[in-house]
N, C-alpha and C. Protein backbone atom coordinates (compact mmCIF):
# COMPACT_ATOMS: atom_id res chain seq x y z
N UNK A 1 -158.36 121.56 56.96
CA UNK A 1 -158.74 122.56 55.99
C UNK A 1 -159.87 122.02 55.12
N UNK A 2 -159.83 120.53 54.76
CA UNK A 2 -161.14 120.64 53.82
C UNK A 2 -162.02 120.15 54.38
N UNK A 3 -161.86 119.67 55.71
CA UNK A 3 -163.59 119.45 56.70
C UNK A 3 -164.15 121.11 56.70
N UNK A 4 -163.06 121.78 57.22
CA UNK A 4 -163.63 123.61 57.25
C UNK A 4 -164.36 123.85 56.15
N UNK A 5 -163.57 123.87 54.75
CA UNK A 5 -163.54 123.89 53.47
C UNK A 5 -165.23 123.89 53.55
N UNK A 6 -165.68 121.93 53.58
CA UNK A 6 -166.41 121.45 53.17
C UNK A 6 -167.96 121.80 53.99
N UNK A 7 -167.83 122.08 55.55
CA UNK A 7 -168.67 122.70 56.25
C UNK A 7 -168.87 124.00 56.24
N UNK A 8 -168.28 124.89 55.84
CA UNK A 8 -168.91 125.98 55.58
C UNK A 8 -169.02 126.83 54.34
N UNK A 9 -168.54 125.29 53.37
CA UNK A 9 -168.79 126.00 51.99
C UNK A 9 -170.58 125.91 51.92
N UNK A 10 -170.56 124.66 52.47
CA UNK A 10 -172.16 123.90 52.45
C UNK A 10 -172.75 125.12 53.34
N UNK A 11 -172.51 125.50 54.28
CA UNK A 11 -173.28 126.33 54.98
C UNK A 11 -173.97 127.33 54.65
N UNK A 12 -172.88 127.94 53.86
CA UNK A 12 -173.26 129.51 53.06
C UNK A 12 -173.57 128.88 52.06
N UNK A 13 -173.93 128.17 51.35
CA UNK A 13 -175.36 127.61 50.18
C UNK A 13 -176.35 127.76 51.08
N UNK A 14 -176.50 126.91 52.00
CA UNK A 14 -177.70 126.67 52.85
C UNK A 14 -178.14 127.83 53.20
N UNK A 15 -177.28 128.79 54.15
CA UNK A 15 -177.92 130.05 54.64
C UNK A 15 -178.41 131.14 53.57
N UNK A 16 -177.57 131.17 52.38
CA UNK A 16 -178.30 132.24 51.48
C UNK A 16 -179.26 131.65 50.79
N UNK A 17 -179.97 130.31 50.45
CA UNK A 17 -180.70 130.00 49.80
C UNK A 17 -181.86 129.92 50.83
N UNK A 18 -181.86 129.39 52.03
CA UNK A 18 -182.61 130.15 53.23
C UNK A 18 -183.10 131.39 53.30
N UNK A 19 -182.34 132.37 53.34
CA UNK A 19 -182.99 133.48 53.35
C UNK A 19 -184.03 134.06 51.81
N UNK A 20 -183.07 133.74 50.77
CA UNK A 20 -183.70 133.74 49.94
C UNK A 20 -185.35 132.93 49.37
N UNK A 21 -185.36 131.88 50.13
CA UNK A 21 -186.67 131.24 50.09
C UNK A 21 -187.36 131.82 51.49
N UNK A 22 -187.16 132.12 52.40
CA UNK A 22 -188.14 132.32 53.30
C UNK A 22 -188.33 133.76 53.91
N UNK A 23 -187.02 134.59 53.18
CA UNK A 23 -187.82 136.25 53.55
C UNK A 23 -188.67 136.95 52.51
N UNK A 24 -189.81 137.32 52.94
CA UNK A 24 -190.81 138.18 52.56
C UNK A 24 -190.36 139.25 52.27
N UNK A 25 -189.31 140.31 52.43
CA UNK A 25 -188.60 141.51 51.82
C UNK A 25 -187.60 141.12 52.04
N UNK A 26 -186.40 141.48 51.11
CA UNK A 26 -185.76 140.96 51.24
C UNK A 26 -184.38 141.98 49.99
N UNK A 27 -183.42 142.37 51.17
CA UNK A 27 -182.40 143.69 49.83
C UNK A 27 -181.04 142.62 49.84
N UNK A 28 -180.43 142.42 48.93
CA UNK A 28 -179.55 141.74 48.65
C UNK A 28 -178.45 142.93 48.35
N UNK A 29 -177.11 143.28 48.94
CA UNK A 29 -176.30 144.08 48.96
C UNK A 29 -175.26 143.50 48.74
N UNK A 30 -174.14 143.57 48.01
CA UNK A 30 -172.73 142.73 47.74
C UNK A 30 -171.92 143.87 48.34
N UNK A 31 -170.88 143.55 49.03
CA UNK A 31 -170.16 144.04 49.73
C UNK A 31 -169.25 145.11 48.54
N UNK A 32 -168.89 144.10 47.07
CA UNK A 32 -168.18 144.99 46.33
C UNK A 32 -169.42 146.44 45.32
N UNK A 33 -170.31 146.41 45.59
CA UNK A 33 -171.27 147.02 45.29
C UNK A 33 -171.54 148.50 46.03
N UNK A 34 -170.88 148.28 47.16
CA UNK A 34 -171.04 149.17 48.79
C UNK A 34 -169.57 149.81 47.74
N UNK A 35 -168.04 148.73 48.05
CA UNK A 35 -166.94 149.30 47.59
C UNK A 35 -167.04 150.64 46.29
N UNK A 36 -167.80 150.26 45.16
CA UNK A 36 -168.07 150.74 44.36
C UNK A 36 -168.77 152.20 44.58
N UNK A 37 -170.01 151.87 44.89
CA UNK A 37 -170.89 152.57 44.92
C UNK A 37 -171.34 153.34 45.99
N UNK A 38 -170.89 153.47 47.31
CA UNK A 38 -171.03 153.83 48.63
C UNK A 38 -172.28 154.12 48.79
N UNK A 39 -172.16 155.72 48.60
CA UNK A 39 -173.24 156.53 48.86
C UNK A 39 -174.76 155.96 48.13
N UNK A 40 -174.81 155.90 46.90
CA UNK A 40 -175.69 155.67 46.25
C UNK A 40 -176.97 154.30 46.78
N UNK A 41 -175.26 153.04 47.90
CA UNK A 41 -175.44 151.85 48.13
C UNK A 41 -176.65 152.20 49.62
N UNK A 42 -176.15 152.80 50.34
CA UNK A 42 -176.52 153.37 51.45
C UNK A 42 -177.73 153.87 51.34
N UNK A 43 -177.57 154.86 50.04
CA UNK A 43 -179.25 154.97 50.14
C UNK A 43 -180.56 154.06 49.80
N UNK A 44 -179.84 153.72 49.42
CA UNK A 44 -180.62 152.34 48.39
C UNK A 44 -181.21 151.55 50.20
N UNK A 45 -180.39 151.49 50.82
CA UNK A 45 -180.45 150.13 52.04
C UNK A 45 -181.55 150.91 52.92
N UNK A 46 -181.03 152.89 53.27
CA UNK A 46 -181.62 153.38 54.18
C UNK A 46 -182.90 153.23 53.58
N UNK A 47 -183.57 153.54 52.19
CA UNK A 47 -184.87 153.84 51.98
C UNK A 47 -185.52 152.22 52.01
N UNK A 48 -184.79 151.29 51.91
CA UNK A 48 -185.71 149.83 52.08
C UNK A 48 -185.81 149.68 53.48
N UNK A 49 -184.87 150.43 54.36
CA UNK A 49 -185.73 150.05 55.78
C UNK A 49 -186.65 151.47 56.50
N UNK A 50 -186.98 152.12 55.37
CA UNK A 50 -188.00 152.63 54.90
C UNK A 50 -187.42 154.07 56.15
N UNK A 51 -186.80 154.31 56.23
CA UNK A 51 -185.45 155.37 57.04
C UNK A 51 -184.72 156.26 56.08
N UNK A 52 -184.71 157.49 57.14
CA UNK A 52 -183.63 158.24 56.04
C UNK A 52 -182.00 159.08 56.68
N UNK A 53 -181.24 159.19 56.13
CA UNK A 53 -180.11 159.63 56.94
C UNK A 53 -179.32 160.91 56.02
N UNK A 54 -179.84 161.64 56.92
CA UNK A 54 -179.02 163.31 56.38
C UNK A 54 -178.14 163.55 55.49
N UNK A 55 -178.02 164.45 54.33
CA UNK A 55 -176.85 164.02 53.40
C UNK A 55 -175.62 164.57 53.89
N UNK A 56 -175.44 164.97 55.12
CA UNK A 56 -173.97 165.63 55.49
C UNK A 56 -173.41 164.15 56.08
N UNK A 57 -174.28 163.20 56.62
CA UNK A 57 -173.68 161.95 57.31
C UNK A 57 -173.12 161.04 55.90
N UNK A 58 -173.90 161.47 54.90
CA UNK A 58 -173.75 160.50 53.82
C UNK A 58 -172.27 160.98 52.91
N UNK A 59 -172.20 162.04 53.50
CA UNK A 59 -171.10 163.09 52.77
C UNK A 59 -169.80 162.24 53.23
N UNK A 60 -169.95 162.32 54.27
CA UNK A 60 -169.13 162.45 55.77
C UNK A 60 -168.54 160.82 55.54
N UNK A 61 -169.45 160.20 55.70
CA UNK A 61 -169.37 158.44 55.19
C UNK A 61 -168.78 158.43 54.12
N UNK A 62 -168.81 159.21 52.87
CA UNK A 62 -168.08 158.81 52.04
C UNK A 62 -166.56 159.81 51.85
N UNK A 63 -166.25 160.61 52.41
CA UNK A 63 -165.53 161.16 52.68
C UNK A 63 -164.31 160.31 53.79
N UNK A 64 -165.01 159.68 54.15
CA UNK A 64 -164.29 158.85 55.60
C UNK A 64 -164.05 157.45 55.12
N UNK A 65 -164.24 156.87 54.04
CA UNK A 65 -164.64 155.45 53.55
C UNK A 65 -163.93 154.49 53.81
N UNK A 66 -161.97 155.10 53.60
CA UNK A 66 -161.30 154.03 54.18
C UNK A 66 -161.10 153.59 55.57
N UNK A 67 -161.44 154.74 56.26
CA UNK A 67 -161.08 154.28 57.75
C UNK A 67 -159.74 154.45 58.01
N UNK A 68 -159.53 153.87 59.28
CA UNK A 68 -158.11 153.69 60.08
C UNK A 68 -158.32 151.89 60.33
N UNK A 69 -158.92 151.29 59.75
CA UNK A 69 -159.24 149.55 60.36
C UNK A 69 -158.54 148.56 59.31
N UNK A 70 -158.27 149.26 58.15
CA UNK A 70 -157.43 148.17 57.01
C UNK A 70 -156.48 147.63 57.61
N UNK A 71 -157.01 146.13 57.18
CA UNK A 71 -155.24 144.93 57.50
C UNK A 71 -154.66 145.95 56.45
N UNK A 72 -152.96 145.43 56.79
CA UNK A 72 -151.83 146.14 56.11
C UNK A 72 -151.79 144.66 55.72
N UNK A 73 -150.30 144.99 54.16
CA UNK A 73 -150.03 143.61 53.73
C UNK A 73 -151.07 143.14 52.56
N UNK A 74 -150.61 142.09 51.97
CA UNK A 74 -151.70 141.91 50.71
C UNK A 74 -152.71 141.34 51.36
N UNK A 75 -153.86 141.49 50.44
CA UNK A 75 -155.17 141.10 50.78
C UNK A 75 -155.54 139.41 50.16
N UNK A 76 -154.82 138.99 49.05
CA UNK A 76 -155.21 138.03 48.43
C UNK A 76 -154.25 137.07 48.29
N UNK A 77 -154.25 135.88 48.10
CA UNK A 77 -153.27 134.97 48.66
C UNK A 77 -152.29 134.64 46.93
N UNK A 78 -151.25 134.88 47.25
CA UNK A 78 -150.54 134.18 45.91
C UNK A 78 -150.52 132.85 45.55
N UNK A 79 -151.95 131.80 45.95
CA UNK A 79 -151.53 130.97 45.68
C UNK A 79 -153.42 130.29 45.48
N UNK A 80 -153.64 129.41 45.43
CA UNK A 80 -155.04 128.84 45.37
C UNK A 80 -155.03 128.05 46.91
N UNK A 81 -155.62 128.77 47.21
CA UNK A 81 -155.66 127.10 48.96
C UNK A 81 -156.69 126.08 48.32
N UNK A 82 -157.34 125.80 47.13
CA UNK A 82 -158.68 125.00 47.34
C UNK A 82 -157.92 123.86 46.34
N UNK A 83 -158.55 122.95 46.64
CA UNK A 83 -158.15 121.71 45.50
C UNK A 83 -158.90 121.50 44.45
N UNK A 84 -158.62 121.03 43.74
CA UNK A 84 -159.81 120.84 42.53
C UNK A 84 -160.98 120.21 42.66
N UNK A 85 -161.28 119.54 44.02
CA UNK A 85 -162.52 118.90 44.48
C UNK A 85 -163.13 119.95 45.08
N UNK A 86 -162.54 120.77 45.71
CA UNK A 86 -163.19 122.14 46.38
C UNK A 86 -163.31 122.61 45.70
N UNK A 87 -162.87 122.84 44.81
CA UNK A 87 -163.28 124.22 43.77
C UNK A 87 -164.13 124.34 43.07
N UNK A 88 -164.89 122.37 42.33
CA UNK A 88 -166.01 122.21 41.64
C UNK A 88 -167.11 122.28 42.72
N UNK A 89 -167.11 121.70 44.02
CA UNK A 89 -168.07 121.95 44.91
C UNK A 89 -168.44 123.11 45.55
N UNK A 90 -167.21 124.28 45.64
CA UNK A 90 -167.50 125.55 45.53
C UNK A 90 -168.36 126.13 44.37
N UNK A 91 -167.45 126.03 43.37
CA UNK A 91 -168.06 126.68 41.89
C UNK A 91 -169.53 126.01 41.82
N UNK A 92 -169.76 124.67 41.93
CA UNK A 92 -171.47 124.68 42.36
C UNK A 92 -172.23 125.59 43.03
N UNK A 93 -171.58 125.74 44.07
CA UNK A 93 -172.40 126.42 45.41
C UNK A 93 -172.61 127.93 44.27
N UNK A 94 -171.49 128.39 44.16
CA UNK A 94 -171.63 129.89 43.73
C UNK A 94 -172.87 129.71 42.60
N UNK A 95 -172.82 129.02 41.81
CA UNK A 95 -173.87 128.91 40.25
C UNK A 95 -175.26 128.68 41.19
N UNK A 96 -175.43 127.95 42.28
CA UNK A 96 -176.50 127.80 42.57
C UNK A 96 -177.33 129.01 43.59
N UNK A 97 -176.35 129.64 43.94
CA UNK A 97 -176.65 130.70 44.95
C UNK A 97 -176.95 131.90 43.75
N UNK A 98 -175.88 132.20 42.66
CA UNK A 98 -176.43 133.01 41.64
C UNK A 98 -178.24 133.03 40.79
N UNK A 99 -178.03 131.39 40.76
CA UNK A 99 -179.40 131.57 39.88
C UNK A 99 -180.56 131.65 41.06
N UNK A 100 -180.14 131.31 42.29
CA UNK A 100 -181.50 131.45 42.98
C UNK A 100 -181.70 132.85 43.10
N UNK A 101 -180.46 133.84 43.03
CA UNK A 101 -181.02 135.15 43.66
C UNK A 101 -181.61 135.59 42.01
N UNK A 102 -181.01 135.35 40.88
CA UNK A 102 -181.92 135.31 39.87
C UNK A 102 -183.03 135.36 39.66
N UNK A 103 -183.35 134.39 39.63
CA UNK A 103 -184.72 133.43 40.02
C UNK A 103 -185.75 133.81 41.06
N UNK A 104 -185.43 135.09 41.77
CA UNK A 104 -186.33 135.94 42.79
C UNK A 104 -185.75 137.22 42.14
N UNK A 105 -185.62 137.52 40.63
CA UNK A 105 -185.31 138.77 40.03
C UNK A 105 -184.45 139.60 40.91
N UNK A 106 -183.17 138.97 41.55
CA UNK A 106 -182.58 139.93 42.34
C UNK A 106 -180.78 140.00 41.19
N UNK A 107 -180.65 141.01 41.51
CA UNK A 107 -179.29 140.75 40.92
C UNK A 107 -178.00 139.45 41.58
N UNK A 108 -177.48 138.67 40.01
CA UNK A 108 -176.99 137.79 40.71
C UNK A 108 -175.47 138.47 41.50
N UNK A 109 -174.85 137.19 41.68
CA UNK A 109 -173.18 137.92 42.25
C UNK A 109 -172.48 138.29 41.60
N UNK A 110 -171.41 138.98 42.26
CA UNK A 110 -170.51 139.73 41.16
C UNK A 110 -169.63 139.25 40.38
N UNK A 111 -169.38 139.18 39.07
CA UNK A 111 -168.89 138.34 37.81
C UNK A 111 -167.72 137.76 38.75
N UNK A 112 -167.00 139.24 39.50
CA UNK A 112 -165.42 138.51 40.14
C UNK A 112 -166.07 136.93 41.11
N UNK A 113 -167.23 136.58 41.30
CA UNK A 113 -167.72 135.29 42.51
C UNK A 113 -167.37 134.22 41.33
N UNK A 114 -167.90 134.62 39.64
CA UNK A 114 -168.03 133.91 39.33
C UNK A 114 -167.01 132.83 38.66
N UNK A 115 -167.16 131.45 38.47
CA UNK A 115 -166.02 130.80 38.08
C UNK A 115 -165.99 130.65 36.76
């Protein structure tokens, strides 16, 4: 668990600070942002890939939002899996991934990322 932990906490620093330094356009979308905001999120994404999608599909999409695909059962663990060495090397990663998307005036992550 903390080789996993430790390789792909590092990873996802690496890959979003990657993209963030080397794409030329570039839409940053948070998944709880989509939760929130669906429709509004969608349009936002369709018009940056410079596309547009009918408002009965957009209706329809949000009308349909939960699906039939939800795990059953709780979603969040009653317990912490990370140790306190993971958690400061996590909580790094997150502060540093926040200020970079900052730092390219993008909105950072969502307060719940933050520690």
């Amino acid at each position: 668990w903390s080789e996993f932990v430790d390789s792909y906490s590092s990873w996802w620093v690496s890959h979003a600070l990657a993209w963030l330094r080397f794409a030329h356009r570039l839409l940053v979308v948070h998944f709880e942002n989509l939760q929130k905001d669906l429709v509004p999120q969608l349009k936002t994404i369709t018009a940056f890939l410079n596309t547009s999608i009918p408002e009965e599909r957009l209706l329809c999409t949000e009308s349909n939002r939960d699906g039939h695909f939800k795990r059953s059962g709780s979603r969040s663990p009653n317990f912490d899996p990370f140790t306190p060495g993971m958690r400061v090397r996590i909580d790094e990663y997150i502060h540093t991934v926040d200020k970079a998307l900052r730092d390219r005036n993008l909105n950072g992550l969502p307060k719940e990322y933050m520690p």
